[in-house]
Protein backbone atom coordinates (compact mmCIF):
# COMPACT_ATOMS: atom_id res chain seq x y z
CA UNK A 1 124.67 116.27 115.38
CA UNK A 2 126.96 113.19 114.19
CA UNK A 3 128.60 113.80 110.61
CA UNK A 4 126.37 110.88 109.89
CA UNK A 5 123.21 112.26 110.83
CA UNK A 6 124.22 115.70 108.68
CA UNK A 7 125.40 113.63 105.70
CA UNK A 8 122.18 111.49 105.51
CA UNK A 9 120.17 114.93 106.39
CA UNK A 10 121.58 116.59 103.65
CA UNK A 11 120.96 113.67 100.90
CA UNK A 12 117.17 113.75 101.90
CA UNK A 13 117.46 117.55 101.27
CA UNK A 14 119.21 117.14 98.44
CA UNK A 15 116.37 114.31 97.07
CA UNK A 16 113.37 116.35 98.48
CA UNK A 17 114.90 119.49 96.40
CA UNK A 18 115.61 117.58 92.81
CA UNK A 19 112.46 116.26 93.08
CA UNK A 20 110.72 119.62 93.63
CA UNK A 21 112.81 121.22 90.90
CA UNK A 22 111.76 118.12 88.51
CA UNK A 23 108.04 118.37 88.57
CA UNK A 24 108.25 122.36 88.63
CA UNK A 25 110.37 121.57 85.45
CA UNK A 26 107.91 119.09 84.31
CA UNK A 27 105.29 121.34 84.45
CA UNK A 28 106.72 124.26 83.08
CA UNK A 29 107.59 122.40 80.24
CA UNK A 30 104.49 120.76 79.95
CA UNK A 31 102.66 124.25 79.88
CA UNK A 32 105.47 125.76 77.23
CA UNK A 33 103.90 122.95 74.92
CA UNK A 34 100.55 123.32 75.45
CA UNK A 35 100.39 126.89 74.69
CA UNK A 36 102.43 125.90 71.89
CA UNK A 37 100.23 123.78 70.52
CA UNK A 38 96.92 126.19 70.84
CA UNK A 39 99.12 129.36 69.31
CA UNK A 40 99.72 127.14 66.29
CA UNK A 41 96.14 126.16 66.04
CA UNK A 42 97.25 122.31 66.55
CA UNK A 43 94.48 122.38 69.79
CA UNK A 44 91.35 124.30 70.78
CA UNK A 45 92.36 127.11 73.20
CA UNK A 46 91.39 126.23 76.69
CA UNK A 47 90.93 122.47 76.08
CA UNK A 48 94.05 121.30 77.08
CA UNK A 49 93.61 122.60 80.62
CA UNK A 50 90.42 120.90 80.91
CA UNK A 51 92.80 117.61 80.17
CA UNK A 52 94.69 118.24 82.42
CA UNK A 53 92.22 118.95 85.44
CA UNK A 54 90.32 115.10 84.47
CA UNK A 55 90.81 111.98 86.54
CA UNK A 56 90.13 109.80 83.65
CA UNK A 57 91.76 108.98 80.90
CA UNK A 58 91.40 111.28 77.80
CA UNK A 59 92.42 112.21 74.34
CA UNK A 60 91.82 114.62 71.52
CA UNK A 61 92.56 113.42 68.33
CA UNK A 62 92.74 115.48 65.05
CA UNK A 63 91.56 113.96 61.36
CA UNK A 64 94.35 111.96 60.42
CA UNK A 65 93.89 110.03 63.50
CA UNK A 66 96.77 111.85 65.48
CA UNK A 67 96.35 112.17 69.06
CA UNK A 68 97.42 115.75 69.81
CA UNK A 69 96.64 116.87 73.85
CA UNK A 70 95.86 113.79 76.55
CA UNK A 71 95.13 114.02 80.25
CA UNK A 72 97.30 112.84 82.54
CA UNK A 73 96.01 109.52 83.35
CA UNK A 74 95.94 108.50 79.40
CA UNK A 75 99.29 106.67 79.37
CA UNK A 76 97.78 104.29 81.32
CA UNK A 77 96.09 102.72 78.69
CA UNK A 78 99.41 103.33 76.21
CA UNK A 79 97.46 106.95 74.46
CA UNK A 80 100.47 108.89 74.03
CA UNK A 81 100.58 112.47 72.04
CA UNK A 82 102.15 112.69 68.75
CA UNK A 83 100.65 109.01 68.23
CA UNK A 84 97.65 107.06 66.71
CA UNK A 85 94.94 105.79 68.80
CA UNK A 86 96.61 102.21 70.30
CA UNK A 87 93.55 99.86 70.33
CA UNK A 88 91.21 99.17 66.97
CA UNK A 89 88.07 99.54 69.16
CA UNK A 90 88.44 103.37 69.89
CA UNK A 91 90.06 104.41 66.55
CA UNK A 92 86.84 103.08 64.87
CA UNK A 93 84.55 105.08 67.62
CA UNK A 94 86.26 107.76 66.98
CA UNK A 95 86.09 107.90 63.36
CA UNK A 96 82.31 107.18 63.96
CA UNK A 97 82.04 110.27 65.99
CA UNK A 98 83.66 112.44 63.14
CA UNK A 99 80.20 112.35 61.31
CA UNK A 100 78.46 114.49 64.48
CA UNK A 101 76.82 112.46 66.59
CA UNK A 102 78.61 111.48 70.17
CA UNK A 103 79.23 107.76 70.17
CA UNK A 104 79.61 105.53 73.14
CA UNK A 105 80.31 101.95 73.42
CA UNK A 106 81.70 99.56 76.53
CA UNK A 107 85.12 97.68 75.04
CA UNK A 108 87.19 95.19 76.73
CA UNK A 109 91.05 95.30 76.03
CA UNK A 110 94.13 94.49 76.88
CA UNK A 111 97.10 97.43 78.25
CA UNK A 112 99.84 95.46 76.55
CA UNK A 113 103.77 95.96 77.62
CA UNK A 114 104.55 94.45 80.73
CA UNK A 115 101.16 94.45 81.96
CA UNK A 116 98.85 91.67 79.86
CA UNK A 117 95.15 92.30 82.34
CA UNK A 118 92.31 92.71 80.43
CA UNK A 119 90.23 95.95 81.21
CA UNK A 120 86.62 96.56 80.97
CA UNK A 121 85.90 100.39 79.68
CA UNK A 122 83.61 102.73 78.73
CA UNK A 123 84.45 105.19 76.24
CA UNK A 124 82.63 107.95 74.72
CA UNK A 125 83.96 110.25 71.51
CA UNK A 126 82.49 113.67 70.28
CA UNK A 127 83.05 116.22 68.17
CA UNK A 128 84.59 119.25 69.37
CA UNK A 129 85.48 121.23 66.49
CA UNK A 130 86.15 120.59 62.52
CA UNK A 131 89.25 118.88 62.92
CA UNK A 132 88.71 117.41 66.50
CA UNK A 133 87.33 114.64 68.08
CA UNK A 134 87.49 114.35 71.98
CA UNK A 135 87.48 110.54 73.62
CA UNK A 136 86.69 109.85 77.11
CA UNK A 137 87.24 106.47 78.70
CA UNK A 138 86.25 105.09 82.34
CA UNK A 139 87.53 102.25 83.76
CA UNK A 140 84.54 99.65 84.90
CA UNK A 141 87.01 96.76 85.91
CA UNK A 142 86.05 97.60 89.21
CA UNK A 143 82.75 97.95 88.74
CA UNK A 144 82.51 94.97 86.56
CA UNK A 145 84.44 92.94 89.92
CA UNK A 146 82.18 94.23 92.05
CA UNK A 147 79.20 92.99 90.91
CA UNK A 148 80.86 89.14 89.92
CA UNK A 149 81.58 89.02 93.86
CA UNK A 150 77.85 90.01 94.41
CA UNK A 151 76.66 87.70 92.17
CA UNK A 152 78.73 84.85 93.03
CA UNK A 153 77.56 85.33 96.76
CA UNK A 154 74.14 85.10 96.01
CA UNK A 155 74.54 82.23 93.74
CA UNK A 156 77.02 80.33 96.53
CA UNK A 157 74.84 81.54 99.27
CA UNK A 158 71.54 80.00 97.25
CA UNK A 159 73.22 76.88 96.76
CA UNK A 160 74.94 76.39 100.44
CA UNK A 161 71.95 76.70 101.99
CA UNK A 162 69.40 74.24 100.03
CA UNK A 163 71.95 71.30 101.15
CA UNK A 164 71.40 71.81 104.76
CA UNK A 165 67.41 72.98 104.40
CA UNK A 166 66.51 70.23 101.32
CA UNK A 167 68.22 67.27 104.56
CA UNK A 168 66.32 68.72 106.75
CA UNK A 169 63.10 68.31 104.91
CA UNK A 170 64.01 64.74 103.89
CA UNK A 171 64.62 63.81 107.44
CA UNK A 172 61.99 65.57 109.04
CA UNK A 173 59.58 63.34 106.02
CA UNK A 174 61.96 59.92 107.25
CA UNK A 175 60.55 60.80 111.11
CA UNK A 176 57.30 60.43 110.11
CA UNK A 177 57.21 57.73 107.93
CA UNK A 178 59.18 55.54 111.06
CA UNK A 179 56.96 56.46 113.70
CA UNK A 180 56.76 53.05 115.20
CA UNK A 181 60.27 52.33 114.91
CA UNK A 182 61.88 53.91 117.76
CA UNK A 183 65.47 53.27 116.68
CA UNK A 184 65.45 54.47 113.71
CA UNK A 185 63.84 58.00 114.46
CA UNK A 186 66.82 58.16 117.03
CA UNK A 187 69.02 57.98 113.72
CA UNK A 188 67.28 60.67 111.89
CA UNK A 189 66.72 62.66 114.44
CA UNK A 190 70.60 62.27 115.63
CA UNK A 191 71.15 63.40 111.78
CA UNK A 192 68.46 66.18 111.80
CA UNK A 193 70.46 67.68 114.32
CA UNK A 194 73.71 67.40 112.81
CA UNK A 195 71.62 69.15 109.65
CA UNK A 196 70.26 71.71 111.58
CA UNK A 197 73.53 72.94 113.44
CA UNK A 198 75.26 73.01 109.72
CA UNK A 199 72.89 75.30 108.91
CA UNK A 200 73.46 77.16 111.95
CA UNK A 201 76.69 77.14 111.76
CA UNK A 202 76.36 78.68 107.62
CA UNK A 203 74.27 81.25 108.54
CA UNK A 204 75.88 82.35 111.31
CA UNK A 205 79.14 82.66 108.97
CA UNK A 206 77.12 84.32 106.58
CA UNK A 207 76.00 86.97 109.06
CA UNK A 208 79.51 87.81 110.77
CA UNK A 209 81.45 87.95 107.09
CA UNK A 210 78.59 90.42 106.12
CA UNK A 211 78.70 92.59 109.21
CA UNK A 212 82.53 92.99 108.71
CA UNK A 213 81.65 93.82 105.42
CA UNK A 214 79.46 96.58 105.93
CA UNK A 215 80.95 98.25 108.92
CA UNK A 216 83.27 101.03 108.26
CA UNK A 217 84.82 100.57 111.46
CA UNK A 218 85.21 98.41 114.78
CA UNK A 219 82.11 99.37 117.34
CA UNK A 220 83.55 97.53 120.43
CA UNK A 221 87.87 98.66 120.17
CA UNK A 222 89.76 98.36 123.30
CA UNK A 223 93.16 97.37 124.37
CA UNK A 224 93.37 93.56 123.63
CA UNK A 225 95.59 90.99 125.08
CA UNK A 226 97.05 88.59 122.19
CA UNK A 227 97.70 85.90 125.45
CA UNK A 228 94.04 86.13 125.86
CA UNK A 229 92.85 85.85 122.03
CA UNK A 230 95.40 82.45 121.18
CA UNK A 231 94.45 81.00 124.52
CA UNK A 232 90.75 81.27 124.23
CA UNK A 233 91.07 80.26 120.09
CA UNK A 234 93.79 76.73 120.97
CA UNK A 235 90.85 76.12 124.28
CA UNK A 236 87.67 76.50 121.40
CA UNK A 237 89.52 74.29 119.22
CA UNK A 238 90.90 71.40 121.99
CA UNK A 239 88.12 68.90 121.47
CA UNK A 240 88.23 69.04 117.71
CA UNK A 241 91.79 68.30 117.91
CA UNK A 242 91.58 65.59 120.14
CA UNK A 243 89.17 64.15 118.11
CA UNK A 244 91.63 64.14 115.39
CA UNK A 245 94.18 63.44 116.55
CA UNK A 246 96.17 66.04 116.11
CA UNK A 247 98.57 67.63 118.54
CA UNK A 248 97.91 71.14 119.15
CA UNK A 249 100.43 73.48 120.47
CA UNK A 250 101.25 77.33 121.40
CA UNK A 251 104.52 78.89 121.77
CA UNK A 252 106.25 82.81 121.63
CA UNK A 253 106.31 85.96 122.91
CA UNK A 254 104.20 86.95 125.59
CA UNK A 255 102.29 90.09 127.14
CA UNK A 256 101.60 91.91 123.47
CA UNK A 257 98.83 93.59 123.35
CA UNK A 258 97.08 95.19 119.71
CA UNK A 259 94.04 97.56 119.36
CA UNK A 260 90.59 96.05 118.41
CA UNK A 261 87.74 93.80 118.86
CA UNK A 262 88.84 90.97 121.56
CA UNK A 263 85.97 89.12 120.34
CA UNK A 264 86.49 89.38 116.20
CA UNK A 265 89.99 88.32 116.75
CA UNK A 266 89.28 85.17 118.78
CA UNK A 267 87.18 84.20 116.45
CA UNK A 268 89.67 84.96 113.39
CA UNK A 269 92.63 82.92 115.11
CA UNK A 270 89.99 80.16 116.00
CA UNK A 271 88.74 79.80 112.45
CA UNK A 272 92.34 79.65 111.20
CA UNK A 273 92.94 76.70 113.53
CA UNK A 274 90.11 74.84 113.41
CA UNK A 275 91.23 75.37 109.62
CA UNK A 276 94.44 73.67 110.24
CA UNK A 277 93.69 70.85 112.25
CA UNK A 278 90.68 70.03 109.84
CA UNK A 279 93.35 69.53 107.01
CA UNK A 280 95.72 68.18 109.16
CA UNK A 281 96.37 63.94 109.41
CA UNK A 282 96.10 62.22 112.49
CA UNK A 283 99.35 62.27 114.06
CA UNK A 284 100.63 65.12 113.08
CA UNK A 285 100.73 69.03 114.78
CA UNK A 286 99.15 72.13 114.44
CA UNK A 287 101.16 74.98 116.17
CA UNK A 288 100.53 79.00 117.12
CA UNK A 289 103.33 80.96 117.38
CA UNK A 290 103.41 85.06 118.48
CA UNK A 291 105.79 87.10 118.32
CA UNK A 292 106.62 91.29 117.75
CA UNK A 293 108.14 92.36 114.69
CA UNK A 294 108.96 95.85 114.21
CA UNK A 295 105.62 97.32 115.41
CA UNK A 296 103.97 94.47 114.73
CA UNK A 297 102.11 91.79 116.29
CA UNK A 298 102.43 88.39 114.05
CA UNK A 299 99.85 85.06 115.21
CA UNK A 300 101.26 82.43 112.42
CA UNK A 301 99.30 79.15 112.74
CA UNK A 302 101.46 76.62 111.15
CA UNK A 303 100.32 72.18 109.91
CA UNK A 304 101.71 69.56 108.47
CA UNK A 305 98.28 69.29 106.12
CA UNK A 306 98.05 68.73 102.94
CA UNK A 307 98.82 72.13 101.47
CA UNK A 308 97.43 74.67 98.61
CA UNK A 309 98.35 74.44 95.37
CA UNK A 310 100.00 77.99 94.38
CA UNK A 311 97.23 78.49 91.52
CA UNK A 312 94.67 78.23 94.81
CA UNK A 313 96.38 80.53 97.74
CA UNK A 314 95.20 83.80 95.53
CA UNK A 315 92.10 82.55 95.89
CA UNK A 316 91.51 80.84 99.32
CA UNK A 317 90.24 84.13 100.96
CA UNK A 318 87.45 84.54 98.41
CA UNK A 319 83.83 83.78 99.85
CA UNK A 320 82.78 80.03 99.35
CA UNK A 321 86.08 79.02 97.87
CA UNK A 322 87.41 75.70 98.54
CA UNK A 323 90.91 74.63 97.03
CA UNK A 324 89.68 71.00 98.08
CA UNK A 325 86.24 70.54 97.13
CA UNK A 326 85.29 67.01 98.09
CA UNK A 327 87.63 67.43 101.47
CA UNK A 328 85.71 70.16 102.67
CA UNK A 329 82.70 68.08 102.16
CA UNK A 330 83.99 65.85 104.26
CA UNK A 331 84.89 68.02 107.23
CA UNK A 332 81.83 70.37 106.79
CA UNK A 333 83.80 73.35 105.76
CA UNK A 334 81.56 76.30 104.31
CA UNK A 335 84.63 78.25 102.32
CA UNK A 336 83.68 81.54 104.56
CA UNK A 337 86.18 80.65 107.38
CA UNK A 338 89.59 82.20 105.40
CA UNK A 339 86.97 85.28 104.43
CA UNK A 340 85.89 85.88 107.53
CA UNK A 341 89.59 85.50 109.14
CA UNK A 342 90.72 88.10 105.90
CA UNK A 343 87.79 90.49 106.58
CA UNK A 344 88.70 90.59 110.90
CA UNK A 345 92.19 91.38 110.40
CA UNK A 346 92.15 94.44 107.43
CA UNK A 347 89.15 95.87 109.96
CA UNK A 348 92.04 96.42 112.69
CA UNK A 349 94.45 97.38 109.98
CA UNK A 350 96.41 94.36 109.50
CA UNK A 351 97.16 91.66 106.86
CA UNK A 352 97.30 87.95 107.03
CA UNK A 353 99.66 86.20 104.91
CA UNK A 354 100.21 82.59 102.88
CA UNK A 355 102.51 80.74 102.72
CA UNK A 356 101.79 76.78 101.66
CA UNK A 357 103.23 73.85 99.47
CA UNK A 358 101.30 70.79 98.63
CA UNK A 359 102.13 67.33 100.76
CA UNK A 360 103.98 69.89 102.99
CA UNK A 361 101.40 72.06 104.76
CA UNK A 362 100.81 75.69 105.76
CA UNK A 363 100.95 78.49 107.37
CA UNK A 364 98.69 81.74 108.02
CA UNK A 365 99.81 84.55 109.47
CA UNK A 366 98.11 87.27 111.33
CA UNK A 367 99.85 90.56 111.33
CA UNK A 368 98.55 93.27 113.22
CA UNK A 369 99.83 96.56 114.41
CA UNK A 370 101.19 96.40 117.90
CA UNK A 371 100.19 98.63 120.70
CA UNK A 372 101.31 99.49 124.06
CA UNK A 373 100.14 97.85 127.30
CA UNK A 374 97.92 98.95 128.92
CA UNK A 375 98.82 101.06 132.34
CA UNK A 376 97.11 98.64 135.00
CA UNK A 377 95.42 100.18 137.78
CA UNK A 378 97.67 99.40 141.29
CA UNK A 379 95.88 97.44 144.38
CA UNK A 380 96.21 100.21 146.51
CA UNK A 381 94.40 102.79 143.86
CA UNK A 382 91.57 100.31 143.66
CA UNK A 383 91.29 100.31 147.35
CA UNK A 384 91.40 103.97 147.71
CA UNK A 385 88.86 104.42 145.54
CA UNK A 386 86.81 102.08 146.84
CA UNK A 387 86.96 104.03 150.32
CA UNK A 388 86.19 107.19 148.69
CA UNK A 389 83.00 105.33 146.76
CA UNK A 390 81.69 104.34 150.19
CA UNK A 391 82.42 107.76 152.39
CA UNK A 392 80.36 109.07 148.88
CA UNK A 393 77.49 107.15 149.92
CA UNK A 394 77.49 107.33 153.64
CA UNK A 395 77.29 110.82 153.23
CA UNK A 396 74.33 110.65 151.13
């Protein structure tokens, strides 16, 4: 082995070692002062153990307001031992829970230091003993996040679709009422189509982004050719560029191939191009670029658009977003596109990433972990087998 190789080996041992030694000394001294603090009467014997086994924050705090014992997660919200309570909310539940009765109440507040996120909690405080009230707290944030998404969705959802169904009605009504006229139930019915594909086209958004949503994993994964995704996604998207006018190009490494759903991808790299020719002014050129990165496969679709504000690219994967609202009016957009792309690529353990600046354009990028290629089968195995296949049946 190199002197190198044995120098670096023996600075990981040396880290992996003081590390050990540090949380054995941690401990230890951790378990010196809880035993000191029961043997003096400070904390009920056995409770401090039962801190230290909880997931959740947790304090016990003695009559002058003193937090003496916490569980290991309590720093988190800045409860430290040897201090006071550090938000007004739970040092007035827990002096309400001093007369007997367990109080609970649902608080909002702030973790202060470097970190100024607000925090949605529960927290409960009862009485343990004469001297000792015991506070429990559970973070809802997530919770709380959860069920915003849910009901912006339904709310988004509602509203998305009574644009595309409340046309249709009015058109459908315009037919009828021009019966004789022959040219103008070609217009309606010309825009009764263009209603009725929108809709289409919403639901059938609405359906993919939920199915990536509730499947825990990939049901069709095979060996996929990245070649084979950008092609098919810059041939799907041809005619709208045309359209545009907006020249359309693919460039990069070739032959990579990545682990996954050939169809969920093309239709992730197609939404992020149809994405950035829709934003995209005529003249100007939309390209997709591959290449392999240290294990990893990046697609980057790049335009000249017209950008996303930085207060806007946290938010341009969220369902229904639109940075631009009348623009996407304009082009049709439903805001599930970026979702949907953002949904495909953590299913086969990737990432996508932003980068934009307004007047300048954009650019999304795909990254996905790369694979090996797959060992094709050689003409002459294929023809071999073929043989045996038939000898198989003339025998039969």
């Amino acid at each position: 082995m190199a002197p190198t190789q044995l120098a670096l080996l023996s600075l990981l041992l040396g880290v992996i070692i003081g590390t050990g030694a540090s949380l054995i000394v941690f401990t230890a001294i951790r378990a010196r002062e809880r035993a000191a603090r029961e043997a003096a009467g400070l904390v009920p014997a056995g409770i401090t153990s039962v801190l230290d086994a909880m997931d959740d924050p947790a304090a016990l705090v003695d009559a002058s307001g003193l937090v003496v014992a916490t569980s290991p997660s309590a720093p988190w919200l800045g409860i430290e031992t040897d201090a006071p309570l550090p938000h007004d909310g739970l040092r007035e539940l827990v002096r309400a829970a001093r007369s007997g009765a367990t109080e609970t109440t649902n608080l909002r507040l702030v973790r202060g230091g470097m970190s100024s996120d607000s925090r949605l909690i529960a927290a409960r405080a009862t009485r343990v003993s004469d001297r000792h009230t015991l506070l429990l707290v559970r973070d809802l944030s997530e919770q709380e996040r959860l069920e915003q998404m849910r009901h912006d969705f339904i709310a988004n959802t509602s509203h998305e679709l009574k644009t595309p169904v409340g046309a249709v009605m009015l058109l459908a009504e315009a037919i009828d009422m021009a019966a004789d006229d022959p040219a103008q139930v070609r217009a309606f019915t010309a825009r009764l189509s263009a209603e009725a594909e929108r809709l289409s086209r919403l639901t059938g958004r609405i359906m993919n982004l939920s199915r990536l949503q509730a499947a825990d994993e990939l049901t069709s994964v095979g060996d996929v050719a990245i070649d084979e995704v950008v092609a098919a996604a810059v041939e799907a998207s041809a005619v709208q560029a045309e359209s545009a006018g907006v020249d359309l190009a693919r460039g990069g490494d070739r032959g990579l191939f990545v682990r996954g759903d050939q169809q969920i991808l093309k239709e992730a790299v197609g939404n992020l191009i149809a994405n950035a020719i829709a934003y995209s002014p005529r003249g100007s050129h939309v390209g997709v670029g591959v290449r392999a990165v240290g294990g990893v496969v990046e697609i980057a679709v790049t335009d000249q658009g017209i950008g996303i504000a930085e207060a806007d690219q946290q938010r341009v994967f969220e369902r229904f977003y639109r940075a631009d609202q009348a623009r996407s009016r304009r082009t049709g957009g439903s805001g599930l596109g970026l979702s949907i792309v953002k949904h495909a690529v953590s299913r086969h353990g990737g990432e996508i990433r932003l980068w934009s600046q307004p007047d300048r354009g954009s650019t999304f990028t795909v990254r996905l972990p790369l694979s090996e290629a797959p060992v094709l089968e050689s003409s002459l195995a294929k023809t071999a087998r073929g043989k045996n296949s038939m000898k198989k049946k003339g025998r039969e």
